[in-house]
C-alpha atoms as a PDB file:
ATOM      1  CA  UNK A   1     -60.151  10.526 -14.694  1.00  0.00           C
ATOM      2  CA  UNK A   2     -58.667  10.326 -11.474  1.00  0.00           C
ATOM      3  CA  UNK A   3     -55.598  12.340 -10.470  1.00  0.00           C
ATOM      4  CA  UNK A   4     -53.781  12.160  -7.449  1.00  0.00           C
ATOM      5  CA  UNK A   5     -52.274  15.553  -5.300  1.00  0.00           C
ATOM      6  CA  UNK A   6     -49.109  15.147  -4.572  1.00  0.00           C
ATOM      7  CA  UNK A   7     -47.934  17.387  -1.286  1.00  0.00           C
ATOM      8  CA  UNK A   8     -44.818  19.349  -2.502  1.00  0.00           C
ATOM      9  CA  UNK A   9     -45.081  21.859  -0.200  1.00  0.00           C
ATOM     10  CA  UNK A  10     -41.539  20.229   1.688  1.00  0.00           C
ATOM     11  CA  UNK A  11     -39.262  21.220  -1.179  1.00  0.00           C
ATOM     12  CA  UNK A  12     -37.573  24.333  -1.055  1.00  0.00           C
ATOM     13  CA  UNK A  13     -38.843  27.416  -3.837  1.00  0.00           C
ATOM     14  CA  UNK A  14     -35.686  28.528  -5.347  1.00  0.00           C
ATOM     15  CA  UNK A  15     -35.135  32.080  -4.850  1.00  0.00           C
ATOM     16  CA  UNK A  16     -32.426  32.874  -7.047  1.00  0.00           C
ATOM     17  CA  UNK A  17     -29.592  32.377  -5.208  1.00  0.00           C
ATOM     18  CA  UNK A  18     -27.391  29.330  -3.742  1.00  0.00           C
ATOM     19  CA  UNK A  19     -28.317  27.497  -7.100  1.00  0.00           C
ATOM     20  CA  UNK A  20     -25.804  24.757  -6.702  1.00  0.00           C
ATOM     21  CA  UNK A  21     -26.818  24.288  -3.077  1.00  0.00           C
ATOM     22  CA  UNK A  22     -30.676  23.967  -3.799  1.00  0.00           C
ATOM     23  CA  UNK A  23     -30.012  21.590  -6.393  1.00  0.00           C
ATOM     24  CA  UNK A  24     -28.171  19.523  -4.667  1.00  0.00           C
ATOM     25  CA  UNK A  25     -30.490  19.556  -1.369  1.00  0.00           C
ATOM     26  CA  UNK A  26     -32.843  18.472  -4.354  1.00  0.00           C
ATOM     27  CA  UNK A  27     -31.096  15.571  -5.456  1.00  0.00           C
ATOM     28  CA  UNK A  28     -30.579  14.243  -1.984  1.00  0.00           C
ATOM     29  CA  UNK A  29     -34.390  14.616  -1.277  1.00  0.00           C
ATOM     30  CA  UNK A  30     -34.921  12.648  -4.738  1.00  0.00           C
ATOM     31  CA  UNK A  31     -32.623   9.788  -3.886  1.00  0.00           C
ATOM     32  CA  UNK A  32     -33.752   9.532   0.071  1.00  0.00           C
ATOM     33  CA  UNK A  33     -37.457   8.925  -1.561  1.00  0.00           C
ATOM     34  CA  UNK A  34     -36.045   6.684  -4.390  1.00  0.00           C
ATOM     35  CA  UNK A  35     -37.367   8.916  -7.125  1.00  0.00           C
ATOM     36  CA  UNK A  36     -33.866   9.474  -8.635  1.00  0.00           C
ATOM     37  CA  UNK A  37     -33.519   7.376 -11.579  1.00  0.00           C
ATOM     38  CA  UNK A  38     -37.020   8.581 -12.524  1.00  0.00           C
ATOM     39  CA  UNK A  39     -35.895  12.243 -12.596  1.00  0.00           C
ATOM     40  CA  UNK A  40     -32.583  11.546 -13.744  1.00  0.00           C
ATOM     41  CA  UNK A  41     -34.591   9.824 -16.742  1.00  0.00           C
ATOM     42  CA  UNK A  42     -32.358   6.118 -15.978  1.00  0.00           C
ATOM     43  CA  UNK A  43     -36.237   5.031 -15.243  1.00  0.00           C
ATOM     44  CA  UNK A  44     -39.221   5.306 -16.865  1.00  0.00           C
ATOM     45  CA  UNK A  45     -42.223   6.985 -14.955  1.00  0.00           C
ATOM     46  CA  UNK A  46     -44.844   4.549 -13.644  1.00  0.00           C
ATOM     47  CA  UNK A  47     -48.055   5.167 -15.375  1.00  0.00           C
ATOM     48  CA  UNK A  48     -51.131   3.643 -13.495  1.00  0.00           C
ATOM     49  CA  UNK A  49     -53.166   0.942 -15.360  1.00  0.00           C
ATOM     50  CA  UNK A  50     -55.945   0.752 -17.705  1.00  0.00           C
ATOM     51  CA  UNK A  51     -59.172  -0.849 -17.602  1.00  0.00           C
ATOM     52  CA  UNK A  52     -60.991   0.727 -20.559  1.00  0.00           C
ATOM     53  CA  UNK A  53     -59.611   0.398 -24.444  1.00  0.00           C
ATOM     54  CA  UNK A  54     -60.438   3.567 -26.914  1.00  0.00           C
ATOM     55  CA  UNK A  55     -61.610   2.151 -30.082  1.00  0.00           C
ATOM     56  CA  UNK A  56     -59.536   3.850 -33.131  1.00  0.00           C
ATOM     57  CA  UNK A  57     -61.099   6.270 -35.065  1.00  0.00           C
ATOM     58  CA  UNK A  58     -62.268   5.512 -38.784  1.00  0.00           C
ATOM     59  CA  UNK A  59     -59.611   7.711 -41.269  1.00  0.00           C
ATOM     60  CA  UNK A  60     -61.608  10.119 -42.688  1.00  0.00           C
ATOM     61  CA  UNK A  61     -60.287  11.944 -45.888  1.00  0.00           C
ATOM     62  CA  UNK A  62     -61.320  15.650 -46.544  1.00  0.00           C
ATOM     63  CA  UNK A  63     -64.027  15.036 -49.244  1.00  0.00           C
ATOM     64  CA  UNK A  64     -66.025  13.027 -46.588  1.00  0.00           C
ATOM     65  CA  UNK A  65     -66.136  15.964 -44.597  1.00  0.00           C
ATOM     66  CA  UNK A  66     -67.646  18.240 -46.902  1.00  0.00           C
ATOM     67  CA  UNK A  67     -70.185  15.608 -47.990  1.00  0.00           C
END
């Protein structure tokens, strides 16, 4: 499967302290890249497409395991 890396070295660690003014440098980093209704859950996240289908699994009960 093929992940991408995403670079998040730009944002800020939070060290403890200034809480209200990391999250809010935060917030205005989300909504300057446009990524703000996806964190603020408003959006759903974009999933990337599929090519392949998984075929469902038969239901197996217990007694055909131990047979």
């Amino acid at each position: 499967m093929f992940q991408t890396k995403i670079d998040i070295n730009h944002i800020p660690k939070f060290d403890g302290t200034y809480f209200h003014v990391w999250k809010h440098k935060l917030t205005l980093l989300f909504k300057t890249k446009k990524l703000w209704s996806i964190v603020n859950g408003t959006e759903t996240k974009p999933i990337a497409p599929t090519t392949t289908r998984v075929a469902a699994l038969p239901i197996v009960g217990a007694s055909s395991i131990s047979n």
